[in-house]
Protein backbone atom coordinates (compact mmCIF):
# COMPACT_ATOMS: atom_id res chain seq x y z
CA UNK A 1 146.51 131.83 100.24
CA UNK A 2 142.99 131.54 101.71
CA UNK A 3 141.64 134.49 99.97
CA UNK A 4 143.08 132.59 97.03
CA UNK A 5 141.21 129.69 97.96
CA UNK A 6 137.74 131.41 98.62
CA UNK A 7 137.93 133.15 95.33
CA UNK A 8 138.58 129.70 93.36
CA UNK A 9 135.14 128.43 95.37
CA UNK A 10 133.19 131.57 94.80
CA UNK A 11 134.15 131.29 90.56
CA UNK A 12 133.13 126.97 90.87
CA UNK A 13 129.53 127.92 92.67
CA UNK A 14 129.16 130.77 89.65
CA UNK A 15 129.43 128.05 87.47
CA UNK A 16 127.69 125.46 88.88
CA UNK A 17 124.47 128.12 88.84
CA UNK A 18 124.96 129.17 85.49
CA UNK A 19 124.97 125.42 84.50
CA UNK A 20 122.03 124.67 86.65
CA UNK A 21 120.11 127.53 85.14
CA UNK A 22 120.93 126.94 81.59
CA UNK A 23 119.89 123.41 82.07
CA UNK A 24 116.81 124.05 83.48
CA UNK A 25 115.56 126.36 81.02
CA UNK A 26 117.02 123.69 78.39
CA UNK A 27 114.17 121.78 80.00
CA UNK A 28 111.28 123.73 78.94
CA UNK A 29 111.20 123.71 75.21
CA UNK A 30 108.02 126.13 74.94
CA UNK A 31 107.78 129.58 76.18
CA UNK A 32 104.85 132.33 76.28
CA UNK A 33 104.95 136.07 76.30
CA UNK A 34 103.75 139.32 76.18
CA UNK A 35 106.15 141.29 73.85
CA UNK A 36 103.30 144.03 72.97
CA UNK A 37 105.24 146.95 75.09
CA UNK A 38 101.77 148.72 74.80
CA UNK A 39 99.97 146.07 76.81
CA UNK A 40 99.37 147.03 80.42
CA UNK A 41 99.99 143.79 82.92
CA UNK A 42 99.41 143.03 86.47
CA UNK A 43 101.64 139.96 87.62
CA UNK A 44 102.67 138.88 84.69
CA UNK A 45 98.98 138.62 82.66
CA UNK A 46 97.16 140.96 81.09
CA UNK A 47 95.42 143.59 82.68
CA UNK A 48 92.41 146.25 80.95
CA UNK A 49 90.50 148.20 82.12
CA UNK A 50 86.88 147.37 80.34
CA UNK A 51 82.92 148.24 79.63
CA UNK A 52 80.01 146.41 78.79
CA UNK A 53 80.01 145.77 75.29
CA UNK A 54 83.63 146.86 74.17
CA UNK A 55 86.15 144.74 72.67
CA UNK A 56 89.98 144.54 73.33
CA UNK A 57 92.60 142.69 71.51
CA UNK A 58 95.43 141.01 73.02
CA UNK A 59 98.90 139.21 71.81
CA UNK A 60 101.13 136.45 72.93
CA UNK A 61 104.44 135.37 71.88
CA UNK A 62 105.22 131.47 71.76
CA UNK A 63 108.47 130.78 70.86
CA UNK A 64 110.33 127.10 70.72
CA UNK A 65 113.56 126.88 72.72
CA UNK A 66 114.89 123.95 71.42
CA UNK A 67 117.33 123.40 68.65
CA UNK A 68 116.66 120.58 66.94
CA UNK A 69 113.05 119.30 67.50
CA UNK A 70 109.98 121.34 66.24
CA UNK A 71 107.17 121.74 68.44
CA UNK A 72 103.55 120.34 68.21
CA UNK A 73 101.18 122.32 70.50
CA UNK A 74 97.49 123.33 71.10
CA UNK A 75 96.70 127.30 71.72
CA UNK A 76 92.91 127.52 73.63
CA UNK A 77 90.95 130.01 75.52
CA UNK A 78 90.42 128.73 79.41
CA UNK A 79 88.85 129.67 82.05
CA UNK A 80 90.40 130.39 86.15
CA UNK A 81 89.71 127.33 88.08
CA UNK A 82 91.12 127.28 91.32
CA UNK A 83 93.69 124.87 92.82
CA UNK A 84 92.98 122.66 96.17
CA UNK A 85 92.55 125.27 98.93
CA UNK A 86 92.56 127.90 96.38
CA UNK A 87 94.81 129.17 93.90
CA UNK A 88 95.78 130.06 90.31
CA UNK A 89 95.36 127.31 87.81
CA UNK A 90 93.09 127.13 84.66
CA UNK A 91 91.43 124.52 82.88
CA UNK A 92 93.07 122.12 80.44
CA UNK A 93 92.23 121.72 76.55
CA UNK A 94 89.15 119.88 75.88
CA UNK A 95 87.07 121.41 78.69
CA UNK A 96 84.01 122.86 78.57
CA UNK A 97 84.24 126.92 79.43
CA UNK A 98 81.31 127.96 81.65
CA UNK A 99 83.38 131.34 82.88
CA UNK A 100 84.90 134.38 81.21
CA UNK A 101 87.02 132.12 78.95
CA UNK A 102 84.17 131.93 76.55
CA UNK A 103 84.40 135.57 75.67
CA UNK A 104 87.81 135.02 74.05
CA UNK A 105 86.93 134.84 70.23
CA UNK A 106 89.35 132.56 69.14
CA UNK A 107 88.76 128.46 68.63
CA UNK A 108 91.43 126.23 69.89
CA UNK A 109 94.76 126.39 67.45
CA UNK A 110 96.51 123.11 66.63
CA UNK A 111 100.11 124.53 65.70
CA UNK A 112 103.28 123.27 64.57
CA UNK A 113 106.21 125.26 65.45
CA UNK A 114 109.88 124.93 64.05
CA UNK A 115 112.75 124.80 66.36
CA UNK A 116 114.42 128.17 67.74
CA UNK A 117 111.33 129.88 66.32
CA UNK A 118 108.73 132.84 67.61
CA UNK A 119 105.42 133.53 66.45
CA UNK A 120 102.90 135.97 67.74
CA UNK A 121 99.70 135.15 68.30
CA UNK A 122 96.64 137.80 68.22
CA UNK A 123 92.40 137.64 70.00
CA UNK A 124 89.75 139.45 70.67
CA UNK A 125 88.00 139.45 74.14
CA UNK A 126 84.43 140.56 73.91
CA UNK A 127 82.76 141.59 76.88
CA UNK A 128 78.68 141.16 77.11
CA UNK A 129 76.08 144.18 77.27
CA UNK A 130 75.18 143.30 81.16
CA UNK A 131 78.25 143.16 82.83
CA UNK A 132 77.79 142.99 86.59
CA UNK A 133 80.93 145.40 88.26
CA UNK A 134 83.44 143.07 89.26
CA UNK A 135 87.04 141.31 88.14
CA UNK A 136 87.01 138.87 84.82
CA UNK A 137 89.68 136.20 85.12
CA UNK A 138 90.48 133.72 81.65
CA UNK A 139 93.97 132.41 79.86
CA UNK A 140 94.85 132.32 76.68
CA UNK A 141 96.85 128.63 77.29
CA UNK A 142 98.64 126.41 74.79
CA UNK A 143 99.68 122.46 76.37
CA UNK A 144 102.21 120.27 74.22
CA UNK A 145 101.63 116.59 74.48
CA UNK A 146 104.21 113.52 74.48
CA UNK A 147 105.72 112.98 71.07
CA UNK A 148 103.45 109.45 71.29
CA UNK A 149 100.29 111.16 71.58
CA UNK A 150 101.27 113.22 69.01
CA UNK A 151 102.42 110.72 66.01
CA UNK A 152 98.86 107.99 66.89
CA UNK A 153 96.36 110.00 64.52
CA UNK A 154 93.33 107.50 65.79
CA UNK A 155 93.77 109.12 69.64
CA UNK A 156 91.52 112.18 70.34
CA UNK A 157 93.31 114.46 72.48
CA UNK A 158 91.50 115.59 75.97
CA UNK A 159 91.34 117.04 78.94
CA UNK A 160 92.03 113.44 80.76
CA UNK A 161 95.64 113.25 78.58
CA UNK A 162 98.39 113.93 80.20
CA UNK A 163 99.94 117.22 78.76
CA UNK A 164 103.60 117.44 78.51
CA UNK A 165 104.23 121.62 78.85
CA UNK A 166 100.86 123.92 80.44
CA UNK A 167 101.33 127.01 80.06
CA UNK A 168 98.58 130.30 80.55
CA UNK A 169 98.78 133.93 80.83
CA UNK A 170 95.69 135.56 82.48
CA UNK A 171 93.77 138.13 81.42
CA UNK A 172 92.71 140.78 83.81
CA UNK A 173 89.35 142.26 83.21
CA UNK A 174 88.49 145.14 85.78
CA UNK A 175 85.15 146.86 85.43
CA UNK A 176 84.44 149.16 88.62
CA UNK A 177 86.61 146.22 91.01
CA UNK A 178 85.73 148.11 94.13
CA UNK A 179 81.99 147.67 93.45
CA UNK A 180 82.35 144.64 93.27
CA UNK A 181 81.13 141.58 95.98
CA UNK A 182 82.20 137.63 97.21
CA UNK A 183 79.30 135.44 97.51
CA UNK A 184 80.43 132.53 99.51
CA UNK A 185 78.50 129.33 100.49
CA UNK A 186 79.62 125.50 101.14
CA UNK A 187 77.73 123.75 98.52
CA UNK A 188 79.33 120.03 99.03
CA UNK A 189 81.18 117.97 101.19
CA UNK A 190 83.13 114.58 100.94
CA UNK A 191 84.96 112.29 102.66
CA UNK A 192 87.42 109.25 102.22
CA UNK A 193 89.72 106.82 103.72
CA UNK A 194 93.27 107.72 102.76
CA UNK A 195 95.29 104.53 102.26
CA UNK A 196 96.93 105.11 105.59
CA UNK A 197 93.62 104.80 107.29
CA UNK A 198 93.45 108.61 108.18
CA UNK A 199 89.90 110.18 107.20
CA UNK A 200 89.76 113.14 104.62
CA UNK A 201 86.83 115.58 104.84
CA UNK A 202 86.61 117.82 101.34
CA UNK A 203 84.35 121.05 101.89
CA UNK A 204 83.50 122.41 98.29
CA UNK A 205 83.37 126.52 98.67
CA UNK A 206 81.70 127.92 95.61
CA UNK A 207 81.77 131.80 95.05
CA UNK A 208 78.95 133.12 93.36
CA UNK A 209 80.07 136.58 93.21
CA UNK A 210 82.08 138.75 90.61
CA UNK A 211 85.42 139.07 92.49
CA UNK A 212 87.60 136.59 93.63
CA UNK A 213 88.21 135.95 97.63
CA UNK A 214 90.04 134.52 100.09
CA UNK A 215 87.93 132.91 102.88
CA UNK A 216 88.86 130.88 105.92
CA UNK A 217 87.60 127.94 106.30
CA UNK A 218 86.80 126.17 110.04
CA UNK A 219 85.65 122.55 110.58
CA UNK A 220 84.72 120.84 113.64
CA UNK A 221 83.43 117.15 114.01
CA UNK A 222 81.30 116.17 116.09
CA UNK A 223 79.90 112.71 117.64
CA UNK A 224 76.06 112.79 116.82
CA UNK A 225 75.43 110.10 119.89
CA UNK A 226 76.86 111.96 122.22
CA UNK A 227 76.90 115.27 120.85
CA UNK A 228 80.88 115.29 121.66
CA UNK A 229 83.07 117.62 120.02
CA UNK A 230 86.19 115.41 118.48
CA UNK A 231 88.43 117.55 115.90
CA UNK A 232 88.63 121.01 115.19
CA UNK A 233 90.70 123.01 112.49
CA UNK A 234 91.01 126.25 110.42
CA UNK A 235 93.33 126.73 107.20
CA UNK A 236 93.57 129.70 105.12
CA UNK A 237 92.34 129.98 101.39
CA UNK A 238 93.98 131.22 98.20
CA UNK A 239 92.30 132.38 95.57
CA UNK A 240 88.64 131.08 95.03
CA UNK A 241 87.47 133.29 91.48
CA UNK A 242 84.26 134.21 91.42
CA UNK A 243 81.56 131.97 89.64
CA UNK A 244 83.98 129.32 90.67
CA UNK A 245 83.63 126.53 93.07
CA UNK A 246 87.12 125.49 94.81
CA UNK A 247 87.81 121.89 96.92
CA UNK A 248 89.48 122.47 101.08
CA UNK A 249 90.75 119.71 102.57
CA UNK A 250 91.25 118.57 105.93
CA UNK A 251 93.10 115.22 106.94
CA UNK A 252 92.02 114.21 110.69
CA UNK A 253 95.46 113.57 111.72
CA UNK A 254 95.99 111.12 115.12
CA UNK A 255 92.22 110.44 115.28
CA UNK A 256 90.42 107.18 114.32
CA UNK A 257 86.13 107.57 114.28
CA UNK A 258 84.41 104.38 114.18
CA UNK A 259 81.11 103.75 112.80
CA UNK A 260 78.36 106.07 113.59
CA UNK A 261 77.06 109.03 112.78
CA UNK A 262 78.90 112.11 112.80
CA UNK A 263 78.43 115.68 112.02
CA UNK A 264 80.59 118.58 110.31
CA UNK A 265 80.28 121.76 111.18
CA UNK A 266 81.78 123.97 109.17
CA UNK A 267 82.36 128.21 109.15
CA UNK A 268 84.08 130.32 106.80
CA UNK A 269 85.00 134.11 106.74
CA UNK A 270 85.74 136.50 104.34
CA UNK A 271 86.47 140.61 105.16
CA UNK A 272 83.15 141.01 106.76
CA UNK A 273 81.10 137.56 104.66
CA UNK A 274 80.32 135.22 106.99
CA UNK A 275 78.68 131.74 105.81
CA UNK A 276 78.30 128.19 108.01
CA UNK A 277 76.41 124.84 107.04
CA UNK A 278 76.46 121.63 108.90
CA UNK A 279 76.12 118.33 107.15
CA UNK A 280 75.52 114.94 108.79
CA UNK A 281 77.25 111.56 107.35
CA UNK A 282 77.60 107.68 108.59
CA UNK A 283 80.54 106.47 108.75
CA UNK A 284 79.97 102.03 108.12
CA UNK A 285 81.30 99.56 109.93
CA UNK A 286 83.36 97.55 107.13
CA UNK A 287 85.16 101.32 106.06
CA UNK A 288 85.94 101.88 109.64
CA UNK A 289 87.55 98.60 110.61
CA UNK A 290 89.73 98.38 107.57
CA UNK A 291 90.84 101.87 108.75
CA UNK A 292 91.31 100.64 112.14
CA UNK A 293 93.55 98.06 110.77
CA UNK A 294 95.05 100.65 108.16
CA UNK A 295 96.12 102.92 111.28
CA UNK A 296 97.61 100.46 113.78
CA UNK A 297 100.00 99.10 110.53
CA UNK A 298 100.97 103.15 110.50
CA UNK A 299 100.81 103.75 114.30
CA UNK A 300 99.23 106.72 113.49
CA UNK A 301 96.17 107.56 115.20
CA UNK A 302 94.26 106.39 118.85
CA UNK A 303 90.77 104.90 118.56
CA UNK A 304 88.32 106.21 119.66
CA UNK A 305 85.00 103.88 120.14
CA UNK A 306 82.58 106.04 121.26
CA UNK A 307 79.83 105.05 118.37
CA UNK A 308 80.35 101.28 119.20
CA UNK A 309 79.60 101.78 122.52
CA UNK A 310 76.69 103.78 121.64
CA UNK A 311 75.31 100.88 119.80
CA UNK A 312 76.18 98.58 122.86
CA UNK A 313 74.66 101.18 125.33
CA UNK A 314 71.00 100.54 123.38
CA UNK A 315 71.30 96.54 123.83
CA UNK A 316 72.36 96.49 127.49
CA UNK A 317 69.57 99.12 128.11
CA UNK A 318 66.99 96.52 126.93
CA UNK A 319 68.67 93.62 128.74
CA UNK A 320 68.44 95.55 131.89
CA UNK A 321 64.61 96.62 131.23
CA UNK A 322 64.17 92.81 130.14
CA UNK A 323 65.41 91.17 133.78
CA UNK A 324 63.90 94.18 135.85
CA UNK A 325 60.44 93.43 134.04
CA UNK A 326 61.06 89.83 135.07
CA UNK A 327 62.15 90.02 138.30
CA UNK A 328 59.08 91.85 139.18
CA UNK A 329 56.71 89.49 138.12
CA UNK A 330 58.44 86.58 139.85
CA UNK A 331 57.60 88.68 142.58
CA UNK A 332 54.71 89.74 142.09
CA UNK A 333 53.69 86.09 141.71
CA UNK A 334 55.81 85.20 145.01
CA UNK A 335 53.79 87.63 147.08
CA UNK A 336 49.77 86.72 145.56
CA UNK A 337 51.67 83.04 146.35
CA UNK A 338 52.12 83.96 149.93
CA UNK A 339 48.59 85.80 149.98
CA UNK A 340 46.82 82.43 148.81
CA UNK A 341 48.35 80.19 151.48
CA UNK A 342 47.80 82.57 154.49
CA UNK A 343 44.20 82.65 153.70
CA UNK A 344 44.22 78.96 153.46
């Protein structure tokens, strides 16, 4: 009877996946391929060997899932832009390509696609005459927008609207990989009040090499008055492409700065790359209270008013220097008082 009953379980879950799976691929009414069985691939993207100078041509298959509503999308060349601490992504139709992307001969494709149909899609990717060794990252990307977006004629599409489906496969240029170098550096920072009150600090990493990296990134704040260290953290990279400049960011969790000056120090590591930079900010007093405020409504952080008291150190110095410089000439006075009437 119970191996009856564990059987009759074991056939519901199968089903339950196997409707869960259908209707999540009912969900995505676009797909992207490589069908050419010739076409050598590395995780899923395109992968070639290449020279300076040559020329390859590559395919993609886009077919339309659904079976009743034809599909409206744009095919483009993008570059690799990396994610928040590092990562695949790619950039969105409309954008400028400063990166590999360009060498993909093919202008963007507005393209109308009937339902439960495939069509195959061909480019060239032209590599330039002085090609450093290293490894070329682009997509060939389509995005589908909202059916609204689609039917208003008078609205330009962008990379600011909000696509529906994005969908890339990379291609994988290798020309003499191992030769190739990272070229890290910090080449920004920023910083905000979250809503919550908590401070963000944004390092910007840009790699100037040919190859993409993986760096770890260390910050520590310090208090410029008193030269104390107050937060220190590390978190590990993904993918930052070369000629690409990816965003970090640390949240100073359970810590409240007020205003002052501070300083960030920041190191990051790579194999055997090392690269550091420090960079000084003020933090205001109207920001800071209003995260004060922001933090206690959260009960998330202590407070810690070292800058203030910093400021109040300076006025209660001059006080001080104010009364001792009095008190000394009242006496002064006192005794040349005392020295007149004893020689009277």
């Amino acid at each position: 009877m119970l191996l009856k009953i564990w059987r009759t379980k074991i056939f519901c879950m199968l089903l339950l996946t196997l409707f869960a799976a259908t209707a999540s691929a009912a969900d995505f009414n676009l797909s992207m391929n490589i069908t050419d069985k010739k076409a050598k691939t590395l995780a899923g993207g395109f992968h070639a060997q290449v020279q300076p100078g040559s020329k390859q041509t590559f395919t993609v298959t886009v077919t339309n899932h659904s079976k009743d509503r034809q599909s409206e999308f744009y095919l483009y060349p993008a570059d690799a832009v990396p994610k928040l601490n590092g990562g695949k992504d790619f950039t969105n139709y409309g954008e400028e390509l400063t990166g590999p992307g360009k060498w993909i001969k093919t202008k963007p494709l507005r393209v109308t696609l009937p339902p439960l149909e495939s069509q195959n899609y061909s480019f060239d990717v032209e590599f330039p005459e002085h090609l450093s060794y290293g490894q070329y990252i682009s997509y060939i990307a389509l995005q589908e927008y909202p059916e609204a977006v689609r039917a208003d004629t008078q609205q330009e599409v962008n990379f600011q609207t909000e696509a529906l489906t994005k969908i890339g496969i990379q291609i994988i240029a290798d020309y003499n990989p191992g030769q190739a170098r990272t070229q890290f550096s910090f080449s920004d920072i920023k910083y905000e009040y979250l809503h919550n009150g908590l401070l963000s600090v944004s390092p910007y990493i840009k790699n100037e090499g040919t190859i993409l990296g993986k760096p770890e990134i260390e910050i520590q704040m310090v208090d410029t008055d008193t030269n104390t260290s107050l937060y220190k953290n590390k978190l590990s990279m993904e993918s930052v492409y070369g000629g690409t400049e990816a965003e970090s960011k640390f949240i100073l969790e359970g810590l409240h700065l007020e205003q002052g000056g501070y300083k960030a120090v920041l190191t990051g590591q790579w194999k055997d790359e090392v690269f550091t930079k420090e960079y000084e900010f003020v933090l205001n007093r109207a920001e800071a209270a209003k995260s004060k405020q922001s933090l206690a409504d959260h009960h998330l952080a202590k407070v810690l008013p070292q800058n203030n008291n910093g400021g109040i150190s300076f006025l209660m110095i001059w006080c001080l220097l104010a009364i001792i410089f009095l008190l000394l000439s009242l006496l002064i006075r006192m005794r040349f008082k005392k020295n007149d009437e004893r020689r009277d």
